[in-house]
C-alpha atoms as a PDB file:
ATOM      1  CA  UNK A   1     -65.114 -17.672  14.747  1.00  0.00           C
ATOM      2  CA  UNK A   2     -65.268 -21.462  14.454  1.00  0.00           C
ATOM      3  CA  UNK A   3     -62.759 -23.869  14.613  1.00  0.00           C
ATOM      4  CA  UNK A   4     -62.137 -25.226  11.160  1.00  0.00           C
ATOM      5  CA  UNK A   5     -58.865 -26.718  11.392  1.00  0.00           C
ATOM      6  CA  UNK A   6     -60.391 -30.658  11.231  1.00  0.00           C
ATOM      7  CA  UNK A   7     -62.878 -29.792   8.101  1.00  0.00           C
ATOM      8  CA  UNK A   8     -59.923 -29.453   5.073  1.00  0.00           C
ATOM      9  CA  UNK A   9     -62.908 -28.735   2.851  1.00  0.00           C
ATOM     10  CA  UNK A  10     -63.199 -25.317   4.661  1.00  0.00           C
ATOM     11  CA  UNK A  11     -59.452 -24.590   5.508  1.00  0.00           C
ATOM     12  CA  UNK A  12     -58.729 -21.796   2.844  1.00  0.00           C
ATOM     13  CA  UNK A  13     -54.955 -22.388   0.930  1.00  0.00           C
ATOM     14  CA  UNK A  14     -53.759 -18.917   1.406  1.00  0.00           C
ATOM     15  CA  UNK A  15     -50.073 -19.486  -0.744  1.00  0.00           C
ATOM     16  CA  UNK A  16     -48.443 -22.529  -2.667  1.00  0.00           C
ATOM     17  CA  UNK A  17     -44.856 -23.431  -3.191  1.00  0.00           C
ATOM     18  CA  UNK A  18     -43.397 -26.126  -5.770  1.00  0.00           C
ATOM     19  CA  UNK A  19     -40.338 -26.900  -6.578  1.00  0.00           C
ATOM     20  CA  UNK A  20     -38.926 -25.007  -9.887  1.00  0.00           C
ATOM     21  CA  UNK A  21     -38.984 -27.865 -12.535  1.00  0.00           C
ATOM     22  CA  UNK A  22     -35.322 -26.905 -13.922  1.00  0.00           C
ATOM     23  CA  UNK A  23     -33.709 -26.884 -10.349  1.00  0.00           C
ATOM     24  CA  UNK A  24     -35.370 -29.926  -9.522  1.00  0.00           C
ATOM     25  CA  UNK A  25     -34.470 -32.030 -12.465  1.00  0.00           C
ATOM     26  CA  UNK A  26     -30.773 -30.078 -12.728  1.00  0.00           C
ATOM     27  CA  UNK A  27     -30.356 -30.989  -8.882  1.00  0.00           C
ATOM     28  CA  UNK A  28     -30.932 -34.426  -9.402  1.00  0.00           C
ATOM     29  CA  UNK A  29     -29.334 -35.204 -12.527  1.00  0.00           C
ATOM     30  CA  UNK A  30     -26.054 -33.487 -10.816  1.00  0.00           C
ATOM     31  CA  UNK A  31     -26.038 -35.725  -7.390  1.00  0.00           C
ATOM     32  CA  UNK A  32     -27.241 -38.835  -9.753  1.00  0.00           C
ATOM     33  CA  UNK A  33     -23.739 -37.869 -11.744  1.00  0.00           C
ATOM     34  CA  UNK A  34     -21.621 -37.448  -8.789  1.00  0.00           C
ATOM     35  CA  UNK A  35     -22.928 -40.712  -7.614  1.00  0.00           C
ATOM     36  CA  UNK A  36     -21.967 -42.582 -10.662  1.00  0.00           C
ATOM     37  CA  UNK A  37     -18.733 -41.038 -11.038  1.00  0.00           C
ATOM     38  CA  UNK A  38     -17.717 -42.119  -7.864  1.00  0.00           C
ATOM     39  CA  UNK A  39     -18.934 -45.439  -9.041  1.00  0.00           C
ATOM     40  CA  UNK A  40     -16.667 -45.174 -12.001  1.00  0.00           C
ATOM     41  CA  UNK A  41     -13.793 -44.136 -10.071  1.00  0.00           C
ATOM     42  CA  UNK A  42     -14.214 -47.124  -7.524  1.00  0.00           C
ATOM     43  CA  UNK A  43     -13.688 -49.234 -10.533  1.00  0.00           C
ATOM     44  CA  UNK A  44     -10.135 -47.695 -11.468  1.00  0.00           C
ATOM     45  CA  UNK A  45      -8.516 -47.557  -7.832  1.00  0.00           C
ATOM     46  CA  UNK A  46      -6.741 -50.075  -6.219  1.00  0.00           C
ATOM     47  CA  UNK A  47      -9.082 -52.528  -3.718  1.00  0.00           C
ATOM     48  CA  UNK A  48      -8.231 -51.317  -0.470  1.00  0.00           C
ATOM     49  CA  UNK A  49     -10.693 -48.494   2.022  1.00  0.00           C
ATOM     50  CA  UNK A  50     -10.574 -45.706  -1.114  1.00  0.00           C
ATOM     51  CA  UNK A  51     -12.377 -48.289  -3.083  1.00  0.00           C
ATOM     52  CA  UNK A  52     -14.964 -48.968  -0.416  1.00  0.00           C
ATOM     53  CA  UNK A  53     -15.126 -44.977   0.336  1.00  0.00           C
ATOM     54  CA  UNK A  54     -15.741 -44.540  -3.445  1.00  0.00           C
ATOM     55  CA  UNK A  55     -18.611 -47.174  -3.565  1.00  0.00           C
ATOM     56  CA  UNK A  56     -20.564 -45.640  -0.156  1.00  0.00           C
ATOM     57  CA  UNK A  57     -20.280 -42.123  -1.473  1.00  0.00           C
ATOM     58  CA  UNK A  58     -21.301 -43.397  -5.106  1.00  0.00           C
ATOM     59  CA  UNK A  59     -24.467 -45.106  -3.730  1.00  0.00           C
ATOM     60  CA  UNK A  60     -24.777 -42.660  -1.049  1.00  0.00           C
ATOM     61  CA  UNK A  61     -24.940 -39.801  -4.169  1.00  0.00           C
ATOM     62  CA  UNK A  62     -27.750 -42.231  -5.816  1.00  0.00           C
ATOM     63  CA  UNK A  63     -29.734 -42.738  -3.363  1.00  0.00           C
ATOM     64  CA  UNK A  64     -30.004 -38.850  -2.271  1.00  0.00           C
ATOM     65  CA  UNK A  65     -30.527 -38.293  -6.295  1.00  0.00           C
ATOM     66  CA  UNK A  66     -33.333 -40.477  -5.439  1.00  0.00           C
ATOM     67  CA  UNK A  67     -34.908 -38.686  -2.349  1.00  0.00           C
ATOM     68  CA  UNK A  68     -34.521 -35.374  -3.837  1.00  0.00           C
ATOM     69  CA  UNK A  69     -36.280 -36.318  -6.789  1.00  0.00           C
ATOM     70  CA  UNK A  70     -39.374 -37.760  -4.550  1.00  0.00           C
ATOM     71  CA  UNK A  71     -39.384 -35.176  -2.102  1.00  0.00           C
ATOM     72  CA  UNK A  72     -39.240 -32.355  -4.856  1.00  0.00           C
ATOM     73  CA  UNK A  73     -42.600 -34.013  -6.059  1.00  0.00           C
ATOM     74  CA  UNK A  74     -44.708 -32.501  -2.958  1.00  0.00           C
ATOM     75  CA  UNK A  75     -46.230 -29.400  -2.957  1.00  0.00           C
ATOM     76  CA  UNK A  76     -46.839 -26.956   0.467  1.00  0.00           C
ATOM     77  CA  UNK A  77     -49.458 -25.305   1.124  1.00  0.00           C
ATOM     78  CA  UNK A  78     -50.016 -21.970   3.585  1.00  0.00           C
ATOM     79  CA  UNK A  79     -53.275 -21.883   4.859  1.00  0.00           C
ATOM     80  CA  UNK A  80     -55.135 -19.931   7.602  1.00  0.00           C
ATOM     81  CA  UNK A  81     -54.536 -22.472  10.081  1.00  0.00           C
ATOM     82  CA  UNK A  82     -51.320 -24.140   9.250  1.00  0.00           C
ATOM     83  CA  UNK A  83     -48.312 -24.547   6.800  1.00  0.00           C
ATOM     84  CA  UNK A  84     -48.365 -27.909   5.699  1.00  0.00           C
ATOM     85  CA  UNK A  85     -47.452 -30.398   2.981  1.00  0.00           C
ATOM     86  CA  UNK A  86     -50.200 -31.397   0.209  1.00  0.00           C
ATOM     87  CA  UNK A  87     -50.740 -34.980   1.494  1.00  0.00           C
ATOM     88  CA  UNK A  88     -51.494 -33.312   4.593  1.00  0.00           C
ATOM     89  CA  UNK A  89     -48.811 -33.550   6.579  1.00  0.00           C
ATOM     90  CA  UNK A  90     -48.692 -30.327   8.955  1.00  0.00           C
ATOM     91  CA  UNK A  91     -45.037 -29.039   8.932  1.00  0.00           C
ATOM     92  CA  UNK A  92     -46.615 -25.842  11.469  1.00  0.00           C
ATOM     93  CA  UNK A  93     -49.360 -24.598  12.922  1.00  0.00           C
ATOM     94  CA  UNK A  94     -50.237 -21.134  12.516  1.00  0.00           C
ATOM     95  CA  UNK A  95     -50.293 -20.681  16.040  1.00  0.00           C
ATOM     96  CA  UNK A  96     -47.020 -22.097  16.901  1.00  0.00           C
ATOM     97  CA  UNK A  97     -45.127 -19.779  14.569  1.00  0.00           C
ATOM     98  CA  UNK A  98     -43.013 -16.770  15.672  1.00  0.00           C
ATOM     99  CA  UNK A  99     -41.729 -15.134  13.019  1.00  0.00           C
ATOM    100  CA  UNK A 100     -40.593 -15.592   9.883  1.00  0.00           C
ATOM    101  CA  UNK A 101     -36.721 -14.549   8.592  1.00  0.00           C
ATOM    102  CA  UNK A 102     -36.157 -13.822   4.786  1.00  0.00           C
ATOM    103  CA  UNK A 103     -32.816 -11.725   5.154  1.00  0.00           C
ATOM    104  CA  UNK A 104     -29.264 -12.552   3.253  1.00  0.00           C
ATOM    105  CA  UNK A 105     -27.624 -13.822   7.078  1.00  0.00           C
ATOM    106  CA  UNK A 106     -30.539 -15.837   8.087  1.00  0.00           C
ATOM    107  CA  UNK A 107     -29.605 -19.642   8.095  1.00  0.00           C
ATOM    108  CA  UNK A 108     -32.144 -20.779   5.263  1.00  0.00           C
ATOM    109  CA  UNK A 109     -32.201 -22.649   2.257  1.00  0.00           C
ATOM    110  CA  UNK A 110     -31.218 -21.752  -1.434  1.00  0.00           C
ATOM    111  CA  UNK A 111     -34.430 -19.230  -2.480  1.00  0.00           C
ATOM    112  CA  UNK A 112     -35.773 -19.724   0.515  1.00  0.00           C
ATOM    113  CA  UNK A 113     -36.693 -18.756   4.548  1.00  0.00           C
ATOM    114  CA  UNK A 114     -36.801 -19.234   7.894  1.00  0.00           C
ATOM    115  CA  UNK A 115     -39.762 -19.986   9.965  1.00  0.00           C
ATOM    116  CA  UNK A 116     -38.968 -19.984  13.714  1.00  0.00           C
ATOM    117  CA  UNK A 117     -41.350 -21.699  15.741  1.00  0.00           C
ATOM    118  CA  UNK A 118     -42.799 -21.280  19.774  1.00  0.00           C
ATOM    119  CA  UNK A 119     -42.287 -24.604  20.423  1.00  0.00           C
ATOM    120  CA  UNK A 120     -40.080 -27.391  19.224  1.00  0.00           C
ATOM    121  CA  UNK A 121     -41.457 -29.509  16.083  1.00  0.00           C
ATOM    122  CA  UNK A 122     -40.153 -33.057  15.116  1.00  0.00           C
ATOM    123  CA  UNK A 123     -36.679 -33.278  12.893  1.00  0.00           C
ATOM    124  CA  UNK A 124     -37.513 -33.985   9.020  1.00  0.00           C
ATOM    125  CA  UNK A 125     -35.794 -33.502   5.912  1.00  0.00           C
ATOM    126  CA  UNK A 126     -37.598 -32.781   2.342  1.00  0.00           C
ATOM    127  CA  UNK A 127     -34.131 -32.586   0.444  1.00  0.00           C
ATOM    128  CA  UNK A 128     -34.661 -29.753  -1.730  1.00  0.00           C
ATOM    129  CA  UNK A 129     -37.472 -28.678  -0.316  1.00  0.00           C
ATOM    130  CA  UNK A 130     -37.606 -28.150   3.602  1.00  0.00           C
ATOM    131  CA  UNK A 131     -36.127 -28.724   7.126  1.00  0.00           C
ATOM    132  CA  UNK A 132     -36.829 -28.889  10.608  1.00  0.00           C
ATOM    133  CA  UNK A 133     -34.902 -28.943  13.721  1.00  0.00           C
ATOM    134  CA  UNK A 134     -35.901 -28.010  16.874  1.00  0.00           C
ATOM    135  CA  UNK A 135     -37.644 -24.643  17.157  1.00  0.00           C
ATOM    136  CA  UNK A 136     -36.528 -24.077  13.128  1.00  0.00           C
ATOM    137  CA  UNK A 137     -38.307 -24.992   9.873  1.00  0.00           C
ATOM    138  CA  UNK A 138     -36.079 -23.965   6.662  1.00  0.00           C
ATOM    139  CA  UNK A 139     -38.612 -23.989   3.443  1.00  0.00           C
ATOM    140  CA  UNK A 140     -36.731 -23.360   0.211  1.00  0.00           C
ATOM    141  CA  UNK A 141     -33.747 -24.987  -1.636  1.00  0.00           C
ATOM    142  CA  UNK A 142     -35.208 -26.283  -5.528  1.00  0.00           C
ATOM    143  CA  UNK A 143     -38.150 -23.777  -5.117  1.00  0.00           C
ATOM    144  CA  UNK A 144     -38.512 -20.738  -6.975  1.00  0.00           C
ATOM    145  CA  UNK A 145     -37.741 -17.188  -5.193  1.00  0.00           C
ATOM    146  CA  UNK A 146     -41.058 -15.376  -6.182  1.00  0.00           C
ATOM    147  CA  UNK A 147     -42.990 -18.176  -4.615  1.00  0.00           C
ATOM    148  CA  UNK A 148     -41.264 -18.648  -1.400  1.00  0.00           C
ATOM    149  CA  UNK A 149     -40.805 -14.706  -0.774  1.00  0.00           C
ATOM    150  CA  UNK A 150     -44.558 -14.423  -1.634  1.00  0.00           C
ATOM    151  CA  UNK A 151     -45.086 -17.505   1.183  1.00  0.00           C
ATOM    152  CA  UNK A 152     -42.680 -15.817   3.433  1.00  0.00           C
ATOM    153  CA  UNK A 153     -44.546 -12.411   3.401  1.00  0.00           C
ATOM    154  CA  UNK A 154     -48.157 -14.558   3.354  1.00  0.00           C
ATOM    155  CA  UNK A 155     -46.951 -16.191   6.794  1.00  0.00           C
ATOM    156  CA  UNK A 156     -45.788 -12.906   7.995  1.00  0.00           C
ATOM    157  CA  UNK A 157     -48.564 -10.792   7.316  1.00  0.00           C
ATOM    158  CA  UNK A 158     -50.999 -13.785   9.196  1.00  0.00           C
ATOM    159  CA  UNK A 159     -48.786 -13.809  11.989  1.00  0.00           C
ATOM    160  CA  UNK A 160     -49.135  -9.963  12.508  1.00  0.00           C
ATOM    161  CA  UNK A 161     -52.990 -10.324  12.363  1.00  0.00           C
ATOM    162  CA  UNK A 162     -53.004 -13.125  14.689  1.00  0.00           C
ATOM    163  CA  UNK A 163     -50.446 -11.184  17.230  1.00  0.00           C
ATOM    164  CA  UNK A 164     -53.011  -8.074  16.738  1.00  0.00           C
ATOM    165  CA  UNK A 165     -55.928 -10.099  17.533  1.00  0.00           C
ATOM    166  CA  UNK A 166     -54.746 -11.529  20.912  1.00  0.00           C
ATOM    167  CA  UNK A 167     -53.302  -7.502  21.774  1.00  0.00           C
ATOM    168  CA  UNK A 168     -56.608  -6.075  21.164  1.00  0.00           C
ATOM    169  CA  UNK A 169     -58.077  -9.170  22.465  1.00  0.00           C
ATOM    170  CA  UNK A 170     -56.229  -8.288  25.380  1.00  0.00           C
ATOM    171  CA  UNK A 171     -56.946  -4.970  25.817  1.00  0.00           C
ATOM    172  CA  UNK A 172     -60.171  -5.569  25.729  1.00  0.00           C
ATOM    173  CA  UNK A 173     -60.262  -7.490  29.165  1.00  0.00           C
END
């Protein structure tokens, strides 16, 4: 089989997850809110460190209104090779991934799952949409459930073919 993992034009995009347009724009609009309130309350307490606590949080509320917004704007892709963002950014490679966790105590996001990976992966944050810290990559938070399970079992299902592969690869040496 060749390698087509540096020809995109032949990569096949397995699954696709977006954020859910309600929970996105409901997610914002909520930490934009909070931000302003603590703005407003700022204005009505005495000067002193609750005033300058109110104003960090307030901006600090803003400005994650504002990432969440942006990073809610990407889309990821699963594809035979890799799980990755739309712009291209690879978030895993197909190879590197262990298993996948979906279950109700599994540290994910809102709606969403764990991928745990061989080795360990750079720390990002896609507010809303996904995480990664060390060996762990959380996808999920503002996406919708039917997408990411569908992703989640999509990742699974490759994994098992590519663990079946290298057995009966294997076996056959």
């Amino acid at each position: 089989m060749p390698d087509t993992s540096h020809d995109p034009s032949e990569v096949r995009v397995v699954a696709t997850l977006t954020a859910s347009p309600p929970r996105r724009y409901l997610g914002t609009a909520m930490l934009g809110m909070l931000g302003f309130l603590m703005l407003y309350l700022s204005i009505s307490v005495p000067s002193g460190g609750a005033q300058f606590l109110l104003i960090a949080f307030g901006l600090l509320g803003i400005y994650a209104s504002y990432r969440l917004f942006d990073a809610t704007s990407q889309i990821i892709e699963l594809t035979t090779q890799e799980l990755r963002l739309q712009s291209g950014t690879v978030l895993a490679e197909l190879s590197n991934i262990q298993k996948v966790e979906r279950g109700a105590f599994a540290f994910k996001p809102s709606n969403g799952f764990l991928v745990t990976l061989k080795e360990s992966g750079p720390r990002r944050w896609a507010p809303g949409l996904f995480w990664s810290f060390s060996r762990q990559l959380g996808v999920g938070g503002v996406t919708g459930a039917p997408q990411s399970k569908g992703m989640a079992e999509a990742i699974a299902i490759l994994v098992a073919e590519r663990d079946i592969a290298a057995q009966q690869k294997q076996n056959d040496e």
